[in-house]
C-alpha atoms as a PDB file:
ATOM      1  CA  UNK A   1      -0.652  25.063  13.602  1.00  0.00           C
ATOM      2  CA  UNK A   2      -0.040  22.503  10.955  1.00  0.00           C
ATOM      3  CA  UNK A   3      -2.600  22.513   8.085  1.00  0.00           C
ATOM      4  CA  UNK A   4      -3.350  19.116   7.514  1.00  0.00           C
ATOM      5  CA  UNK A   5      -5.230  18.234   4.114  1.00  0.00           C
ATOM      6  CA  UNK A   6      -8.949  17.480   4.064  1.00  0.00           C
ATOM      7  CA  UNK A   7      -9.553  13.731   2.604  1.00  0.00           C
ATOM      8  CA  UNK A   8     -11.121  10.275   3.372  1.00  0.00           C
ATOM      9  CA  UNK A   9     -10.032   7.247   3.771  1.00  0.00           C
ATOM     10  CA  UNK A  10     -11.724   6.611  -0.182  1.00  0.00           C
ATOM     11  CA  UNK A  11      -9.618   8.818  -2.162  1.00  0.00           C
ATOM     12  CA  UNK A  12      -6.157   8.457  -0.261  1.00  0.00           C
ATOM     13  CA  UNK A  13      -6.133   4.765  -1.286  1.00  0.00           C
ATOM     14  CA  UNK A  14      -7.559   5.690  -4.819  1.00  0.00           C
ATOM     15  CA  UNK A  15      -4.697   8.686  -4.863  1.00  0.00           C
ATOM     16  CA  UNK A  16      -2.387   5.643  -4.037  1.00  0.00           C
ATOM     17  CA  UNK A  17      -3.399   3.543  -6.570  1.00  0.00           C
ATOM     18  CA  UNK A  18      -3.587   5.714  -9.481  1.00  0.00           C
ATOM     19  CA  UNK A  19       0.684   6.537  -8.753  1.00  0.00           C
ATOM     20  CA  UNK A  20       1.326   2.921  -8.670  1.00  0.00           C
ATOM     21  CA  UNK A  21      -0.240   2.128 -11.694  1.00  0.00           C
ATOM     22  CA  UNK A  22       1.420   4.654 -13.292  1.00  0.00           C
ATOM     23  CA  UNK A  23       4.747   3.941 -12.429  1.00  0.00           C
ATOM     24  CA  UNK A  24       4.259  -0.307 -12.251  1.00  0.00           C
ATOM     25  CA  UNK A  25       1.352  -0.825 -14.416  1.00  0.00           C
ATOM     26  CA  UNK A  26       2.896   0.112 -17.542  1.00  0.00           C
ATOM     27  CA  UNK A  27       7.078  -0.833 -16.622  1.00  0.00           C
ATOM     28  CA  UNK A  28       6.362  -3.638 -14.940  1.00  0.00           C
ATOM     29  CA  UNK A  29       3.191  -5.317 -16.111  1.00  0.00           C
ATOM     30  CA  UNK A  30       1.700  -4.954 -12.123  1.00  0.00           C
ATOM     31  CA  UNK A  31      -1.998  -5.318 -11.581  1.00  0.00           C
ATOM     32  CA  UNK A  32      -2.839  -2.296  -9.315  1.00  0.00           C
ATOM     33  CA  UNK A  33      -6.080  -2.827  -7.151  1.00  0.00           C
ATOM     34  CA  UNK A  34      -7.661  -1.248  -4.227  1.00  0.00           C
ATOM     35  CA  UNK A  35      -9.262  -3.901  -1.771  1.00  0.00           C
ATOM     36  CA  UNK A  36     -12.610  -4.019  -0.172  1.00  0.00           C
ATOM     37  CA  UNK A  37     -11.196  -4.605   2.740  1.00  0.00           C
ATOM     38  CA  UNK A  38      -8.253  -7.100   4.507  1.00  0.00           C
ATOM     39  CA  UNK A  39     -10.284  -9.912   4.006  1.00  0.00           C
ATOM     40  CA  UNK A  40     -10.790  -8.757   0.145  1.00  0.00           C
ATOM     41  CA  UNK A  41      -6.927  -7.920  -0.011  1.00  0.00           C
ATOM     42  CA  UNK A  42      -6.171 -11.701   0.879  1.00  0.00           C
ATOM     43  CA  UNK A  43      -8.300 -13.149  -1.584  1.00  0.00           C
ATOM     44  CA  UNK A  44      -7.003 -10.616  -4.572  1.00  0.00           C
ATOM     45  CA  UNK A  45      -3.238 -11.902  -3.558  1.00  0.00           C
ATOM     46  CA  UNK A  46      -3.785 -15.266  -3.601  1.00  0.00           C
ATOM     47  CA  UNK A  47      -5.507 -15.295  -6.737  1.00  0.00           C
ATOM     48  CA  UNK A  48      -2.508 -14.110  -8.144  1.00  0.00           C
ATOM     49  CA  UNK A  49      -1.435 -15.732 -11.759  1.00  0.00           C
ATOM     50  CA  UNK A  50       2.230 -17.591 -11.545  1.00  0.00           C
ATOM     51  CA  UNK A  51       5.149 -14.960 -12.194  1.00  0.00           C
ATOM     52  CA  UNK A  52       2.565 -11.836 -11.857  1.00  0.00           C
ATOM     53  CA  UNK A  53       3.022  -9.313  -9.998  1.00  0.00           C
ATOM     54  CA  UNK A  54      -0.021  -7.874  -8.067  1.00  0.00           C
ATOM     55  CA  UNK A  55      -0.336  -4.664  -5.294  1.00  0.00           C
ATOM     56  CA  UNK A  56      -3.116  -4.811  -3.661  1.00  0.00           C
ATOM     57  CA  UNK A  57      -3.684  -1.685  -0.893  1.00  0.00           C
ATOM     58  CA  UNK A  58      -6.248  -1.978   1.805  1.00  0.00           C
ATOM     59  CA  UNK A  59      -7.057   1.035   4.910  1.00  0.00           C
ATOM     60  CA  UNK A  60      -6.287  -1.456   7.384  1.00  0.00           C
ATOM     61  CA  UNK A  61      -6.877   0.467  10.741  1.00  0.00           C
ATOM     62  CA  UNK A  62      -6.814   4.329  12.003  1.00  0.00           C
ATOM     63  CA  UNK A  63      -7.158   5.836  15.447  1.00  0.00           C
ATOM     64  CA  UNK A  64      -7.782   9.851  16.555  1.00  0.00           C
ATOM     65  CA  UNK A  65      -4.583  11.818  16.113  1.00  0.00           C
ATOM     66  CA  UNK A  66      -5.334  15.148  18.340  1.00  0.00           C
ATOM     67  CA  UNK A  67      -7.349  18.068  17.416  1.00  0.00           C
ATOM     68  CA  UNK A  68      -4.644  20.397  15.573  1.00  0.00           C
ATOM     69  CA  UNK A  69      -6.183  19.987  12.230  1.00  0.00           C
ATOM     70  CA  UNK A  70      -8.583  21.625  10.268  1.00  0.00           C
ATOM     71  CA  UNK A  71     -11.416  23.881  12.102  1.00  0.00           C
ATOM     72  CA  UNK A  72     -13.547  21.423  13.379  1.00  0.00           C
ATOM     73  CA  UNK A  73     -12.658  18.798  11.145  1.00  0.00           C
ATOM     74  CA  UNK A  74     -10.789  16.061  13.109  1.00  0.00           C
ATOM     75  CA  UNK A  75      -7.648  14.337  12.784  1.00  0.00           C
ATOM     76  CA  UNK A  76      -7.186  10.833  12.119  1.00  0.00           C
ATOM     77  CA  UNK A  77      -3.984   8.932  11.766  1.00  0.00           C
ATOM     78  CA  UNK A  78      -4.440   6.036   9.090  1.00  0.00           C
ATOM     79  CA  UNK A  79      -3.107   2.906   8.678  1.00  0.00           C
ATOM     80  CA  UNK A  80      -2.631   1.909   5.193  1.00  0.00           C
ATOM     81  CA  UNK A  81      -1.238  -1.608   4.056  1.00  0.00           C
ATOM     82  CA  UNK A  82       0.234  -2.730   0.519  1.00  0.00           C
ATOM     83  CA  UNK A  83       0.445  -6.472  -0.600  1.00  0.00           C
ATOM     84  CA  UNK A  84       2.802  -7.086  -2.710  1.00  0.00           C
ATOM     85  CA  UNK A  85       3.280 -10.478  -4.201  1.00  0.00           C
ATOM     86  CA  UNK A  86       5.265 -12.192  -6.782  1.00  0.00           C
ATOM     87  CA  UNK A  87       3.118 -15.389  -7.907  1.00  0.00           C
ATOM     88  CA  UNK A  88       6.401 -17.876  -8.004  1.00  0.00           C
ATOM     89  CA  UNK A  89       5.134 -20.679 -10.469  1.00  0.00           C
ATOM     90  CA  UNK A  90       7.188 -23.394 -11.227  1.00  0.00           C
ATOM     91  CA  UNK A  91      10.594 -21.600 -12.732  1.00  0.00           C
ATOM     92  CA  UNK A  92      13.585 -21.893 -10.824  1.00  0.00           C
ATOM     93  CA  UNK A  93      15.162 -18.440 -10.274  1.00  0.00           C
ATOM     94  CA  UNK A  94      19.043 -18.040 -11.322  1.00  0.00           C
ATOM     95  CA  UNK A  95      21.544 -18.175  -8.672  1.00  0.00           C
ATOM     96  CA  UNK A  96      22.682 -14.868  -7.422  1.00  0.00           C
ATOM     97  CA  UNK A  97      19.523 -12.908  -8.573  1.00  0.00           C
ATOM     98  CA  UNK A  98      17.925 -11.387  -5.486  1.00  0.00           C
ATOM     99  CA  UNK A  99      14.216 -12.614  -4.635  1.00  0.00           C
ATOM    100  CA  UNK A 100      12.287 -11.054  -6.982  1.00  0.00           C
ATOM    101  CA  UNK A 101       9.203 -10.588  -3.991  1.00  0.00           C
ATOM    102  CA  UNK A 102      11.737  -8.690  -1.933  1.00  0.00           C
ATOM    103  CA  UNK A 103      12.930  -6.581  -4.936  1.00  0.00           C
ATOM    104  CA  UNK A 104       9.473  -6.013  -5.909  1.00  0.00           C
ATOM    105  CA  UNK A 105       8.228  -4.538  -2.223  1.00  0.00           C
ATOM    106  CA  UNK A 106      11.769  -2.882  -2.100  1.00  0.00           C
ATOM    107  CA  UNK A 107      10.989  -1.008  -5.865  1.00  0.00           C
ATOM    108  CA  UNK A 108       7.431   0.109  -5.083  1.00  0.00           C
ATOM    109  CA  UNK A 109       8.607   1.444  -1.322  1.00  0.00           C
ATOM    110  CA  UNK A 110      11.309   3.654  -2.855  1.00  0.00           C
ATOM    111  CA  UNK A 111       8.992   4.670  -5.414  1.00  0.00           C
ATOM    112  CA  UNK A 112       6.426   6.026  -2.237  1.00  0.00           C
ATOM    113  CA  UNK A 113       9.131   7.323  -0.721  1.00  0.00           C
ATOM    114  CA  UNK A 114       9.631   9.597  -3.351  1.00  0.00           C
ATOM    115  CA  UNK A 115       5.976  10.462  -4.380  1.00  0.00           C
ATOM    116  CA  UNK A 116       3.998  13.313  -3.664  1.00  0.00           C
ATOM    117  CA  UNK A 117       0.619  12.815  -2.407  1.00  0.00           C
ATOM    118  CA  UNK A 118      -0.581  16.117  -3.556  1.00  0.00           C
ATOM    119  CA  UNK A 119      -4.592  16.501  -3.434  1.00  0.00           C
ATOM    120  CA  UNK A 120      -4.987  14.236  -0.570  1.00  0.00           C
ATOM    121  CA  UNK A 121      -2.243  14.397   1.940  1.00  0.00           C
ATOM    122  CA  UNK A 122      -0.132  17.213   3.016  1.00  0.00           C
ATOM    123  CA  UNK A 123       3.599  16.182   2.370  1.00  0.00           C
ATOM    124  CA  UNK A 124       3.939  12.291   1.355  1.00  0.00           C
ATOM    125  CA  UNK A 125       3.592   8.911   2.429  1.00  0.00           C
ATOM    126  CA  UNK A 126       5.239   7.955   5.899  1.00  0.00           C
ATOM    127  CA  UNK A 127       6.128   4.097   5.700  1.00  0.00           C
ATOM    128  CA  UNK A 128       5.625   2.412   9.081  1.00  0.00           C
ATOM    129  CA  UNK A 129       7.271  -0.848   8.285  1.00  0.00           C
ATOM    130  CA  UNK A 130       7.635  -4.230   5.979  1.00  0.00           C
ATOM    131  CA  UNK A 131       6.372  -7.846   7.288  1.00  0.00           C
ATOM    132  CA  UNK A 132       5.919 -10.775   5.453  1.00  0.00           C
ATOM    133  CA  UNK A 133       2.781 -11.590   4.348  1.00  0.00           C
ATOM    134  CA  UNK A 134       0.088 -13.870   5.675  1.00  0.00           C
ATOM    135  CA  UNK A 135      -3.565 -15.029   4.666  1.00  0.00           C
ATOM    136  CA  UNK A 136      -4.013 -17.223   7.548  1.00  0.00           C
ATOM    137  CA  UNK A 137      -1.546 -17.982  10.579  1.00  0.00           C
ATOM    138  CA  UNK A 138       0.988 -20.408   9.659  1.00  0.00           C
ATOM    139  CA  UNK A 139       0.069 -19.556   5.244  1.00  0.00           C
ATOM    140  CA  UNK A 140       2.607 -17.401   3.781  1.00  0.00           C
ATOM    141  CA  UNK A 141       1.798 -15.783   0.627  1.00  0.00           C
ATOM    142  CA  UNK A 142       5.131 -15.090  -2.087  1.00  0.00           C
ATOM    143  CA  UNK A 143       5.167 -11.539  -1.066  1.00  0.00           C
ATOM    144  CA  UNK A 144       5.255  -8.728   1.677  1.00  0.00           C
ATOM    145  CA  UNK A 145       2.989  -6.028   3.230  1.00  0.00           C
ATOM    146  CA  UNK A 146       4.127  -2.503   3.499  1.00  0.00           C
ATOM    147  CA  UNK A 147       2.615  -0.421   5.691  1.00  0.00           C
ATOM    148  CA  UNK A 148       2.250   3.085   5.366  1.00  0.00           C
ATOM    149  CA  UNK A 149       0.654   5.532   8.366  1.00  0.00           C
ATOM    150  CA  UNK A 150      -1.338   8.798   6.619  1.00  0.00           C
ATOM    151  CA  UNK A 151      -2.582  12.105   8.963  1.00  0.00           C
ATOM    152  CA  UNK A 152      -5.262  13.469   6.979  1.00  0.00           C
ATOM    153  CA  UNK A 153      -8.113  15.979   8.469  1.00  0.00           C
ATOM    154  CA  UNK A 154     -11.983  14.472   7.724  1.00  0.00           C
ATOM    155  CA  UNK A 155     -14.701  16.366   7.649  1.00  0.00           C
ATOM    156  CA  UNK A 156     -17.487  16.159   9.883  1.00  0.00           C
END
């Protein structure tokens, strides 16, 4: 039986956050936040000032994941999601550099690849996939949303 780590959905994202800041915060001038909720996550991205760069992470679904987990504690499979834009403003990017968006989301999903979520998860983050990002159908935001799927054990 697999021993999966006891958390909540509260101090997985927080766990999240404080990495990120760590490693973008300080290198690459990021502003780190932890949404509210989707809605929340949309409005923080938007608001972004031209040629910042802003990760915003949000618990954007979860759903039962069996009963292997702790004793009596169930499992829950969570659905975490990442925004991360690059405000454009008005300068015109050199020819041959890649978009700096992409790069961005590329940067910070190595990064989680290679990060230890010790004290909430057991093992790391498993990414689930990159889409472009959306406030409303049809409005692109200058950015992308990586999602990342978490198995943590909550306590009842």
């Amino acid at each position: 039986m697999t021993r999966h780590a006891n958390s909540s959905a509260g101090a997985i994202l927080g766990a999240m956050a404080k990495l990120l800041r760590a490693e973008f915060g300080g290198k690459r001038v990021a502003a780190v936040a932890v949404a509210d909720d989707p809605a929340h996550a949309m409005e923080l991205l938007a608001a972004g000032k031209p040629g910042g760069l802003e990760i915003v992470i949000f618990y954007h679904a979860d759903a039962p994941a069996g009963q292997e987990g702790l004793a009596g504690d169930p499992l829950v499979e969570g659905q975490i999601s990442l925004g991360v834009v690059r405000s454009r403003g008005l300068a015109a990017r050199p020819a041959g550099e890649p978009p700096p968006a992409l790069a961005d989301a590329e940067a910070v999903r190595t990064f989680l690849a290679r990060a230890d979520a010790a004290g909430t998860l057991t093992g790391s983050y498993e990414y689930a996939g990159m889409t472009a990002l959306q406030s409303r159908p049809g409005e692109f935001l200058h950015g992308y949303a990586l999602a990342y799927k978490v198995l943590y054990a909550f306590e009842t």
